[in-house]
PDB file of N, CA and C in Angstrom:
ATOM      1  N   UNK A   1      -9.370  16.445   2.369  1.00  0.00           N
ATOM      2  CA  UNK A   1      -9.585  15.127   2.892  1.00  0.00           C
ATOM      3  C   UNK A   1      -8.262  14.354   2.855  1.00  0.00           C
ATOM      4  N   UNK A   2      -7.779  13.682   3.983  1.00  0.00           N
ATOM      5  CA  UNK A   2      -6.687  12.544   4.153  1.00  0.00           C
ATOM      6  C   UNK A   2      -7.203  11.441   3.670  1.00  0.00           C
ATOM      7  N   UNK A   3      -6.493  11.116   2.361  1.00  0.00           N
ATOM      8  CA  UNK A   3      -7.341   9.654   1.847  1.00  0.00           C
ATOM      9  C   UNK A   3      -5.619   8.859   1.916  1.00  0.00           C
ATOM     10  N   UNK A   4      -5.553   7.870   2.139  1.00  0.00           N
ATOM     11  CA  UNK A   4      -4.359   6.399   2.152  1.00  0.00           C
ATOM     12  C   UNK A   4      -4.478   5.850   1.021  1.00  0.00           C
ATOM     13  N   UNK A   5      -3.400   5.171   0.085  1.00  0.00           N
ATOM     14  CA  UNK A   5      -3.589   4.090  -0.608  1.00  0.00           C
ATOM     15  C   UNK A   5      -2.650   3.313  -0.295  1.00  0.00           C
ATOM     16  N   UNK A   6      -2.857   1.934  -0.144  1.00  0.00           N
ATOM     17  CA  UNK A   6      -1.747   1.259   0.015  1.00  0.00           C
ATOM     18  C   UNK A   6      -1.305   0.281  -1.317  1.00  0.00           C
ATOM     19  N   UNK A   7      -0.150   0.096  -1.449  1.00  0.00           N
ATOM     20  CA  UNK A   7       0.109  -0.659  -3.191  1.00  0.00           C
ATOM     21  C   UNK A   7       0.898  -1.599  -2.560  1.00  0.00           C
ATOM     22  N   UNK A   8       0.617  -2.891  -2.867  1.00  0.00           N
ATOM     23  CA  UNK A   8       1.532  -4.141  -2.225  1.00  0.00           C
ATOM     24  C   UNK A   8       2.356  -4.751  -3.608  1.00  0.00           C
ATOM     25  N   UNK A   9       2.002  -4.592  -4.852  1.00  0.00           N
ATOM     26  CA  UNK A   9       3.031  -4.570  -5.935  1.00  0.00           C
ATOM     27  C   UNK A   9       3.032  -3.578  -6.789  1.00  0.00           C
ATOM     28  N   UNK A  10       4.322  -3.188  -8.187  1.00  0.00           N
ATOM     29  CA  UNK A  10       4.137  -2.622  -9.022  1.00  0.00           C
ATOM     30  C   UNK A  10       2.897  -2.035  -9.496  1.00  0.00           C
ATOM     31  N   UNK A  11       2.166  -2.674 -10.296  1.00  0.00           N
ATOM     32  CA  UNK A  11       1.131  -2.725 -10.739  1.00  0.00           C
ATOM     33  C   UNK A  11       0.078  -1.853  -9.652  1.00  0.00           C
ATOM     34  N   UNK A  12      -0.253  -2.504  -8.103  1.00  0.00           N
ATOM     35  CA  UNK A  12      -0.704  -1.563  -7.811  1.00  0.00           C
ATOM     36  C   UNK A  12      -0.189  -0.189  -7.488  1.00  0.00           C
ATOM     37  N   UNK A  13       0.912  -0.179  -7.505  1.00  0.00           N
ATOM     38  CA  UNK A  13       1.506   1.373  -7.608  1.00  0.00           C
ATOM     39  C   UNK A  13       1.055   2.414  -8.555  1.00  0.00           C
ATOM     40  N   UNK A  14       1.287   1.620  -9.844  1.00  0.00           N
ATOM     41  CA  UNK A  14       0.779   2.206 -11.188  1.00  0.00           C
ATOM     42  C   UNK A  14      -0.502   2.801 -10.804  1.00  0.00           C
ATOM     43  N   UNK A  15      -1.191   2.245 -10.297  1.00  0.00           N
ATOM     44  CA  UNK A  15      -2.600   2.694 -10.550  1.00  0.00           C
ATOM     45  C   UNK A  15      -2.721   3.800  -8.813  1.00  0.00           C
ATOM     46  N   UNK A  16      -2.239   3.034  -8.202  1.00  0.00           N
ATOM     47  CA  UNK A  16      -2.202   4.471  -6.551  1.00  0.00           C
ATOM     48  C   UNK A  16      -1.421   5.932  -7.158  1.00  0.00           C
ATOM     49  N   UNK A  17      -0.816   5.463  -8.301  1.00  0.00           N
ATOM     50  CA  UNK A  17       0.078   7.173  -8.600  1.00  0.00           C
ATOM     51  C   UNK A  17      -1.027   7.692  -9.405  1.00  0.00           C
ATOM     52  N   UNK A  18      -1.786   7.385 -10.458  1.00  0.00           N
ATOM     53  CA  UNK A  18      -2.615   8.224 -10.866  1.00  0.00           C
ATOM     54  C   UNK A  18      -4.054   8.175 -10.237  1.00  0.00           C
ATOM     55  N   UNK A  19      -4.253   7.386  -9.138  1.00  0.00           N
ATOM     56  CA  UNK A  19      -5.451   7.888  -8.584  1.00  0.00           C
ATOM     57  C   UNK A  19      -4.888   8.811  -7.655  1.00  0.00           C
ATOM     58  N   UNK A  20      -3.677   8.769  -7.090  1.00  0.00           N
ATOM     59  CA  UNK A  20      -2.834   9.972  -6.432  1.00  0.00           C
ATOM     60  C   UNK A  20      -3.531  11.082  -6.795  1.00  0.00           C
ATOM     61  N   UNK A  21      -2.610  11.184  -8.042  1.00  0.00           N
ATOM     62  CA  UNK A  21      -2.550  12.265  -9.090  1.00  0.00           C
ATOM     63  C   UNK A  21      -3.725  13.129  -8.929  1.00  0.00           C
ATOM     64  N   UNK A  22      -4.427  12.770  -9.654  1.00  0.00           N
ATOM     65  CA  UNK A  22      -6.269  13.024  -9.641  1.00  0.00           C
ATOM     66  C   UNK A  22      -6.771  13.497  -8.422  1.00  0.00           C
ATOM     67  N   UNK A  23      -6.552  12.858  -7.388  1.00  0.00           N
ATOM     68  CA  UNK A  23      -7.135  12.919  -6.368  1.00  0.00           C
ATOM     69  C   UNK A  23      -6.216  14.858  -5.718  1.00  0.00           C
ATOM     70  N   UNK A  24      -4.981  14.332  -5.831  1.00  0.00           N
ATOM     71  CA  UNK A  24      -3.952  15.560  -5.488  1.00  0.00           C
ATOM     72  C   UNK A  24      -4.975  17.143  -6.127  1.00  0.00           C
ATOM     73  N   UNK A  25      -4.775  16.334  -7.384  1.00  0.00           N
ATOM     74  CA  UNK A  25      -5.486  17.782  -8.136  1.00  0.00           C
ATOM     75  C   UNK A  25      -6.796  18.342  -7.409  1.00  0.00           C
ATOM     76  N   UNK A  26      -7.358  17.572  -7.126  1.00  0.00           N
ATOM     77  CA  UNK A  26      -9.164  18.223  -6.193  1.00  0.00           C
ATOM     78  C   UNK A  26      -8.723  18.504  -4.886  1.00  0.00           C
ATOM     79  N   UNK A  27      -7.439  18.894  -4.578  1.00  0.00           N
ATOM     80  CA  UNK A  27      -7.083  19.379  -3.288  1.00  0.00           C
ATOM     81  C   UNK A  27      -6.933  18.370  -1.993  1.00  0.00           C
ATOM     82  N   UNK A  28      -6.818  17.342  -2.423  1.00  0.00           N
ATOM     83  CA  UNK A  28      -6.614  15.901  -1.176  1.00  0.00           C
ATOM     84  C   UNK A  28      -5.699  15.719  -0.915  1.00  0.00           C
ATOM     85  N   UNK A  29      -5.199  15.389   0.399  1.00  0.00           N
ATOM     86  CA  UNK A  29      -3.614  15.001   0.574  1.00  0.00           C
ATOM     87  C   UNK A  29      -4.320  14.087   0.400  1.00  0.00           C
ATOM     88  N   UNK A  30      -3.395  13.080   0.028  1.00  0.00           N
ATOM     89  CA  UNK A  30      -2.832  11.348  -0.585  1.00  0.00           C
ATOM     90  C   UNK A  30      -1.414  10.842  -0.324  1.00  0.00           C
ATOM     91  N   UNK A  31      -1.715   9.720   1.000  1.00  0.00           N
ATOM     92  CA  UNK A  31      -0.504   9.214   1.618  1.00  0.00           C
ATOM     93  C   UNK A  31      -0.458   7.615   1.124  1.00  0.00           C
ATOM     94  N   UNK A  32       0.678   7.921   0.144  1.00  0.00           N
ATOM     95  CA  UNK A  32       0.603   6.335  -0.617  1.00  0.00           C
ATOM     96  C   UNK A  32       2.016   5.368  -0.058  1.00  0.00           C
ATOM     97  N   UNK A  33       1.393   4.397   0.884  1.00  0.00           N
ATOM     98  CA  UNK A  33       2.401   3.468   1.170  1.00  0.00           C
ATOM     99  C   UNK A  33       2.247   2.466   0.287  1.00  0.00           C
ATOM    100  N   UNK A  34       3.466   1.464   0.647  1.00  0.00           N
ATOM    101  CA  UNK A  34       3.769   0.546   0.175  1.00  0.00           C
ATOM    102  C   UNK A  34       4.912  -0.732   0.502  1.00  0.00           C
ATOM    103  N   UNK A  35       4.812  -2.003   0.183  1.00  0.00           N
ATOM    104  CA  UNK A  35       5.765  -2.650   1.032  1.00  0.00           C
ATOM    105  C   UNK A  35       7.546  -3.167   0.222  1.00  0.00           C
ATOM    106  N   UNK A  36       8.592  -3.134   0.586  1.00  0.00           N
ATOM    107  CA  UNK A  36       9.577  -3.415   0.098  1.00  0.00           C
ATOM    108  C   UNK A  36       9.510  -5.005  -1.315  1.00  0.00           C
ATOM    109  N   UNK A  37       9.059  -4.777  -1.972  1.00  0.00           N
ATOM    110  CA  UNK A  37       8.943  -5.431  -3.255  1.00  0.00           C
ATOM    111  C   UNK A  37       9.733  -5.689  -4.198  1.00  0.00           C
ATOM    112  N   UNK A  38      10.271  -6.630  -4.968  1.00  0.00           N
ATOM    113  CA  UNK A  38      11.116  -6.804  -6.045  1.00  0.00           C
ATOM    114  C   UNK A  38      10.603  -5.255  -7.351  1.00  0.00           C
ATOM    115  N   UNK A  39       8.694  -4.877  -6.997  1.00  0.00           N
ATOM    116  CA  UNK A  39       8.942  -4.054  -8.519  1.00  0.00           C
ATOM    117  C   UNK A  39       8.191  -2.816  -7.834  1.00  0.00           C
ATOM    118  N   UNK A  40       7.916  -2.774  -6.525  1.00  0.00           N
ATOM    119  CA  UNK A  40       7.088  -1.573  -5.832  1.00  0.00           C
ATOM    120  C   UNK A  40       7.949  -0.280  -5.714  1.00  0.00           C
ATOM    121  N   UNK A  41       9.294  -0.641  -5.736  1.00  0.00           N
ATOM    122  CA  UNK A  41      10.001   0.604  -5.467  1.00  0.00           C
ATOM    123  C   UNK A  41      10.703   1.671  -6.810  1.00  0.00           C
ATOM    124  N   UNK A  42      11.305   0.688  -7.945  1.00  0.00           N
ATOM    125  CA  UNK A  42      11.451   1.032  -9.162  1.00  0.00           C
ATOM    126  C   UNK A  42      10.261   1.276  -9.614  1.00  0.00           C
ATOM    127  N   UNK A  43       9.263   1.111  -9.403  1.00  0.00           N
ATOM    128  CA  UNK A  43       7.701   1.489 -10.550  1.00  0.00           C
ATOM    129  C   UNK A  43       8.022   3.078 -10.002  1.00  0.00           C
ATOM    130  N   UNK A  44       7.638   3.006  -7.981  1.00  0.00           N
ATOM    131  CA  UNK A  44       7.396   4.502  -8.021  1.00  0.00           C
ATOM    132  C   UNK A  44       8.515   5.559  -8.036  1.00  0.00           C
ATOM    133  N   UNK A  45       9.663   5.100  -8.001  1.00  0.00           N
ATOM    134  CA  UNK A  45      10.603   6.118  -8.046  1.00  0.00           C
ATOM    135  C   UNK A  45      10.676   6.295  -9.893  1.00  0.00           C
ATOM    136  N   UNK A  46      10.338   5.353 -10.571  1.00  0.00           N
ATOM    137  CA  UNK A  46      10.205   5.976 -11.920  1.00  0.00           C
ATOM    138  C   UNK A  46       8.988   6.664 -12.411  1.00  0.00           C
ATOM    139  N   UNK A  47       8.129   6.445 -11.579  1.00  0.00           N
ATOM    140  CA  UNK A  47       7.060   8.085 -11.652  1.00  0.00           C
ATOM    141  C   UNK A  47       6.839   8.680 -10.576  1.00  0.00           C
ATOM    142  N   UNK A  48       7.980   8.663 -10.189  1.00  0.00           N
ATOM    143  CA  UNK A  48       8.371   9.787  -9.213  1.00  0.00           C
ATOM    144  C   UNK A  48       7.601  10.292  -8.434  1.00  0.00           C
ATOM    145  N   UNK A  49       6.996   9.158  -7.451  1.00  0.00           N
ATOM    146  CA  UNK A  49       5.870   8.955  -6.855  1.00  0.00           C
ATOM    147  C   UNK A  49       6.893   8.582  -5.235  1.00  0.00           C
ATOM    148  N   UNK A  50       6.891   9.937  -4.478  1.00  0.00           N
ATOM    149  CA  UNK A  50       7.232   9.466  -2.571  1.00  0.00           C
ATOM    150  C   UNK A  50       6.173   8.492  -2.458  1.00  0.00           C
ATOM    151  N   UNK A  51       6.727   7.381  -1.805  1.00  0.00           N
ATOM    152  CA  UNK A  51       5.885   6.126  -1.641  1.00  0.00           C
ATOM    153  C   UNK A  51       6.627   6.198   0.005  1.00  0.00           C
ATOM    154  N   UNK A  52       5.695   5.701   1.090  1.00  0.00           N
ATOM    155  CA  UNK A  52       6.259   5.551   2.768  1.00  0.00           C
ATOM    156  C   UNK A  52       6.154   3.631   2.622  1.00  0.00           C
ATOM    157  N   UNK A  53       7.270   3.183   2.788  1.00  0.00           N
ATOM    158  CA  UNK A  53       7.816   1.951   2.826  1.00  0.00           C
ATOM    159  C   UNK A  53       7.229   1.260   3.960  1.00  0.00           C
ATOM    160  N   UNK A  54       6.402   0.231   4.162  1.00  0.00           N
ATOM    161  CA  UNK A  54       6.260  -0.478   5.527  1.00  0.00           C
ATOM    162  C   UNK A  54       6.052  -1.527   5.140  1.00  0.00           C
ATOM    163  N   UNK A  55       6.930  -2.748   5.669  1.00  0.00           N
ATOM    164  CA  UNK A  55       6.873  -4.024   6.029  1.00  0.00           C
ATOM    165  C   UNK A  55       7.854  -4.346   4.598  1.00  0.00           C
ATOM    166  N   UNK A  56       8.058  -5.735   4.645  1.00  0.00           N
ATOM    167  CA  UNK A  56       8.036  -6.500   3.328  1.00  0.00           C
ATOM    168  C   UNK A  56       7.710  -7.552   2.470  1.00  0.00           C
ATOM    169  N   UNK A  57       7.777  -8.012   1.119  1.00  0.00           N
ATOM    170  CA  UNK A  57       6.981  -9.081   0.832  1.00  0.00           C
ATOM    171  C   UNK A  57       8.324 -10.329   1.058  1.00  0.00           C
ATOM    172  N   UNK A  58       7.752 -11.398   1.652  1.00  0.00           N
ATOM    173  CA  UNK A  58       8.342 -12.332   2.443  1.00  0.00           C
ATOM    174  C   UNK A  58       8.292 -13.928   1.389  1.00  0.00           C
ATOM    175  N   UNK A  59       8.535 -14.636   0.303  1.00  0.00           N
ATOM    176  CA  UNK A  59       7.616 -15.507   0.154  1.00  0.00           C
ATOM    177  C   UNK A  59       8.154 -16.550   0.263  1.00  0.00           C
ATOM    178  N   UNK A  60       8.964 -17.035   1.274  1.00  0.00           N
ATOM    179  CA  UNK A  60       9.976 -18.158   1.543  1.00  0.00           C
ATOM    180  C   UNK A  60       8.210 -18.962   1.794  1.00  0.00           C
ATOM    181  N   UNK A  61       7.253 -18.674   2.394  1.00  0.00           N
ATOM    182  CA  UNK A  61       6.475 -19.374   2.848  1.00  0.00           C
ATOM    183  C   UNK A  61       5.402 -19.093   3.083  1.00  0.00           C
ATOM    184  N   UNK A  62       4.111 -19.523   3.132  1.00  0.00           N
ATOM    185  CA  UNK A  62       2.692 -19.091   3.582  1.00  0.00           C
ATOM    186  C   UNK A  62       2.832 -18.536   4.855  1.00  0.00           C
ATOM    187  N   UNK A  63       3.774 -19.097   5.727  1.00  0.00           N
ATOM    188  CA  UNK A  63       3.876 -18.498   7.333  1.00  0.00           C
ATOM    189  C   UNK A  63       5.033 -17.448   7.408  1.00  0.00           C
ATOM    190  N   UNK A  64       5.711 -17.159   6.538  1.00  0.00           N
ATOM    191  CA  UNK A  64       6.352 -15.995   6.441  1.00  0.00           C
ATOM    192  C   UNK A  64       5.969 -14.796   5.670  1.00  0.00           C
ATOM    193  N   UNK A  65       4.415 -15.055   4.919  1.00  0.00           N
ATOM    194  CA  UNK A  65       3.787 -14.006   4.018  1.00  0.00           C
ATOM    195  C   UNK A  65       2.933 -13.399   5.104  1.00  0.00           C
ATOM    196  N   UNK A  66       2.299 -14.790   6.248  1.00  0.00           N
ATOM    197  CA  UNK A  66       1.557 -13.923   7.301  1.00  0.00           C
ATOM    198  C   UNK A  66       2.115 -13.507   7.983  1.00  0.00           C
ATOM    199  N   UNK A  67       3.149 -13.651   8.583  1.00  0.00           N
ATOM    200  CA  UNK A  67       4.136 -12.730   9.409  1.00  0.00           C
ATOM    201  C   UNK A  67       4.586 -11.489   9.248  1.00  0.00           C
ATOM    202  N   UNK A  68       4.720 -11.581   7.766  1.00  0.00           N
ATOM    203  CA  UNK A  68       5.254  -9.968   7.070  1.00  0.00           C
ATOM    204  C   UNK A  68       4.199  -9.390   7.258  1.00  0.00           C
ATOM    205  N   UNK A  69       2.875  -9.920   6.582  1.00  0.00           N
ATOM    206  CA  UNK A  69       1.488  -9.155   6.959  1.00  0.00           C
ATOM    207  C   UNK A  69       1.236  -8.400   7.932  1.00  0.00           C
ATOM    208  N   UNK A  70       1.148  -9.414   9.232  1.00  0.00           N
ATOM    209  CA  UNK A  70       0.486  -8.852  10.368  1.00  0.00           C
ATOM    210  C   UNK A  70       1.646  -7.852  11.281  1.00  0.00           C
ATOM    211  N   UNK A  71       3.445  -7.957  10.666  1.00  0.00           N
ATOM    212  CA  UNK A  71       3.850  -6.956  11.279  1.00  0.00           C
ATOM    213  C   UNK A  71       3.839  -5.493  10.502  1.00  0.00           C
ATOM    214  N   UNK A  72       3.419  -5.711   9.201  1.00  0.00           N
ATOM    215  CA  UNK A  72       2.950  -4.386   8.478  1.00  0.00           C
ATOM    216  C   UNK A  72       1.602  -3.814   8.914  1.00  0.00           C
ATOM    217  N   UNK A  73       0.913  -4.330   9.255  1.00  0.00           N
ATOM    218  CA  UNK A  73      -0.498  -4.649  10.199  1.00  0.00           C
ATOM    219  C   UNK A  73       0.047  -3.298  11.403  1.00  0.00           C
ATOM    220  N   UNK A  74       0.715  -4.201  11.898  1.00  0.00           N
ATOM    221  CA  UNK A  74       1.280  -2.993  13.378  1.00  0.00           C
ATOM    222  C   UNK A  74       1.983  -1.931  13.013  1.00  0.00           C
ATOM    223  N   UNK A  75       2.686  -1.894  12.153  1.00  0.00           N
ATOM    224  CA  UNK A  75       3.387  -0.819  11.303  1.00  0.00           C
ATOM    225  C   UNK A  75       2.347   0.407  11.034  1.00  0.00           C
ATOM    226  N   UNK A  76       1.417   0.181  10.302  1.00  0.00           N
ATOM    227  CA  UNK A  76       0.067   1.086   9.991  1.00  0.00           C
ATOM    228  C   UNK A  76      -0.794   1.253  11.131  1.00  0.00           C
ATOM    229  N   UNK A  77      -0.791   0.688  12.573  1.00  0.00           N
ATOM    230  CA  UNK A  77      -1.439   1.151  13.650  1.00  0.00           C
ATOM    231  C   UNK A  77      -0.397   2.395  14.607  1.00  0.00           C
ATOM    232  N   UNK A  78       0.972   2.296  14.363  1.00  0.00           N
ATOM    233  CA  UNK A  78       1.386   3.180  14.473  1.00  0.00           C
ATOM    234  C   UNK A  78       1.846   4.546  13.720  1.00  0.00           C
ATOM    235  N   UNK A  79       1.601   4.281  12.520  1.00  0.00           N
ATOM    236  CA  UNK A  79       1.586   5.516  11.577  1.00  0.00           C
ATOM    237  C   UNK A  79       0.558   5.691  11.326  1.00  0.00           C
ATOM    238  N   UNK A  80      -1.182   5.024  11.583  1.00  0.00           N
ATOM    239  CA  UNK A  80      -1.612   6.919  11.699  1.00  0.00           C
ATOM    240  C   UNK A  80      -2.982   5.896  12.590  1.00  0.00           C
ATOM    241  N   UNK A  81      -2.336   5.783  13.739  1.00  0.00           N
ATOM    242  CA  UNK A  81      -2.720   5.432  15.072  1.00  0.00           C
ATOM    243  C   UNK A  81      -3.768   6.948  15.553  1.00  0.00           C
ATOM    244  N   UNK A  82      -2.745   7.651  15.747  1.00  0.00           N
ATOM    245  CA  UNK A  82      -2.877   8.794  16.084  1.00  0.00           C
ATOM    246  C   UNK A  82      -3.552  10.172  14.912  1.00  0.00           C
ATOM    247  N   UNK A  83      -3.559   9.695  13.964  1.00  0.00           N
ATOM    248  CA  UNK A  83      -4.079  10.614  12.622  1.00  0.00           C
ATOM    249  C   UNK A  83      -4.538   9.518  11.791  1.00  0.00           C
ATOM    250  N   UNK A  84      -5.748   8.960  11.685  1.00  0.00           N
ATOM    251  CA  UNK A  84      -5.906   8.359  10.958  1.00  0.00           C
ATOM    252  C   UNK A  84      -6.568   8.541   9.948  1.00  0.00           C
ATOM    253  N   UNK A  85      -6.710   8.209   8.386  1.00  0.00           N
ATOM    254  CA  UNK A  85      -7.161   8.618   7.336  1.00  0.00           C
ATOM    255  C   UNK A  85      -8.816   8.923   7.292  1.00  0.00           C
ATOM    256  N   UNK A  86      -9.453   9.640   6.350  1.00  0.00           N
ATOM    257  CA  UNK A  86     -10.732   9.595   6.057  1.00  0.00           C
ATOM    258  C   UNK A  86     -11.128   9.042   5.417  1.00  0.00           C
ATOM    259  N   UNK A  87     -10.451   8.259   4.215  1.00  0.00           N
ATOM    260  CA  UNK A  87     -10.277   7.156   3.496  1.00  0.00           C
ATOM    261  C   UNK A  87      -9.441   6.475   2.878  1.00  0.00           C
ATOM    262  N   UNK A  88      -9.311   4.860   3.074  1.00  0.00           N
ATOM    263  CA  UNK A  88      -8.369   3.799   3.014  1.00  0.00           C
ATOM    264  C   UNK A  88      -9.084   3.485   1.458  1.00  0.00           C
ATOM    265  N   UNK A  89      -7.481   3.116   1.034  1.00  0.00           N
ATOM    266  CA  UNK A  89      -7.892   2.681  -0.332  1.00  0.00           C
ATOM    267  C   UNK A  89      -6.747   1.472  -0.582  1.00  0.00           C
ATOM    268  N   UNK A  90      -7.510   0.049  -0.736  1.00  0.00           N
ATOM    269  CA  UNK A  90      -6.430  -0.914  -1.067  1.00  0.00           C
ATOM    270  C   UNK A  90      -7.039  -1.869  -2.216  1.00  0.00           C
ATOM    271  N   UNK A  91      -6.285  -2.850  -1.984  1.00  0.00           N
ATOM    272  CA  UNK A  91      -6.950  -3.913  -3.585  1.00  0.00           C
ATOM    273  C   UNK A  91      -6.952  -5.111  -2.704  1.00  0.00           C
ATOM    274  N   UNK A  92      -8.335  -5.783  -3.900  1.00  0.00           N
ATOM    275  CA  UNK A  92      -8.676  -7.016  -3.809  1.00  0.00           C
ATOM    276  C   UNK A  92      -7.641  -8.135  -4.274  1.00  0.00           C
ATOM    277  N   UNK A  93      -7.829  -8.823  -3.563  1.00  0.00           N
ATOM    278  CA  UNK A  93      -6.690 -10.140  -3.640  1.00  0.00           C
ATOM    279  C   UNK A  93      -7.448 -11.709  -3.932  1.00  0.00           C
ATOM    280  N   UNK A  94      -7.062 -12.354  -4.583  1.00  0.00           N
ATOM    281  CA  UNK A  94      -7.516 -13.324  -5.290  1.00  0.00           C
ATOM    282  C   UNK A  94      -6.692 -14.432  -4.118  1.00  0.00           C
ATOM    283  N   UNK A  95      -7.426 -15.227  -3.252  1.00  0.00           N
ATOM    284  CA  UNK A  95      -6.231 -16.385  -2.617  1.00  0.00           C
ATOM    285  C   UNK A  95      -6.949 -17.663  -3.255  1.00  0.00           C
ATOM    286  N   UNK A  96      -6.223 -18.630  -2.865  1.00  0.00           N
ATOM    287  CA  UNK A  96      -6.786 -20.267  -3.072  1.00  0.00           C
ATOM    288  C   UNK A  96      -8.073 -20.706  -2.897  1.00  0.00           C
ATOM    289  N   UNK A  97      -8.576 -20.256  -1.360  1.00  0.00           N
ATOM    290  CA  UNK A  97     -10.140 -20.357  -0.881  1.00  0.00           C
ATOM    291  C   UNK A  97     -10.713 -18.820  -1.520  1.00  0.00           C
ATOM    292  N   UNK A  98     -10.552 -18.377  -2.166  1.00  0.00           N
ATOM    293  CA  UNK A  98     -11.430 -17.416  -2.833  1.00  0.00           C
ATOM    294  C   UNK A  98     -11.213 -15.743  -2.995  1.00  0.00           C
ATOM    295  N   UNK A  99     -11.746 -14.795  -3.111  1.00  0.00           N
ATOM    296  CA  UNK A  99     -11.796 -13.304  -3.273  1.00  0.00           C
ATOM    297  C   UNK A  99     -11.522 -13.041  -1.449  1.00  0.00           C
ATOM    298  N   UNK A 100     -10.398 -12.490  -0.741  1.00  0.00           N
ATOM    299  CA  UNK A 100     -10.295 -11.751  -0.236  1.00  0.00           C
ATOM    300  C   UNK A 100     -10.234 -10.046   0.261  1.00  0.00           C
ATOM    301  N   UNK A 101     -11.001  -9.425   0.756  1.00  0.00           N
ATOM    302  CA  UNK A 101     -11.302  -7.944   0.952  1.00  0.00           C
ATOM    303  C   UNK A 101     -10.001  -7.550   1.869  1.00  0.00           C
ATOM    304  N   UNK A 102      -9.078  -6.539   1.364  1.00  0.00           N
ATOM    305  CA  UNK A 102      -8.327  -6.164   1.752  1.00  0.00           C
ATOM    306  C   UNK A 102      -8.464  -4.320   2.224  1.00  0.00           C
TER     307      UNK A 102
END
């Protein structure tokens, strides 16, 4: 099975490398992206985790966090546009107006 995780900080990295892991072991490919981050890239290159880089985190502004968004948005319609996963795996996000499903 092609399962995705996507990790938008450290922390979720931590946890996409050992559900990786696990998942690797029962015979799954596991394609773990992630976006250019102050701690997304040192977490996984220190557990030595290939992470595929798309978009980045932007936070000059609320309108430059959605911008980064929605062109990482198009970023992931062309990488697996054409092959797309059997299962997406991302995290819940806490905003101002409430629990967002990501």
């Amino acid at each position: 099975m092609k399962i995705w995780y996507d990790a938008c900080t450290g922390k979720h990295v931590r946890y996409g490398v050992a559900i990786a892991k696990r998942l690797r072991a029962h015979g799954h490919e596991v394609i773990v992206t992630t976006r250019k981050h102050p701690d997304t890239l040192p977490v996984a290159n220190f557990l030595n985790e290939k992470v595929i880089v798309v978009g980045k985190y932007d936070p000059k502004s609320l309108l430059s966090r959605l911008k980064a968004g929605v062109h990482r948005q198009l970023l992931f319609c062309r990488i697996f546009g054409n092959s797309p996963p059997d299962i997406a795996i991302s995290i819940v996000l806490w905003t101002k107006q409430g629990w967002l499903l990501v």
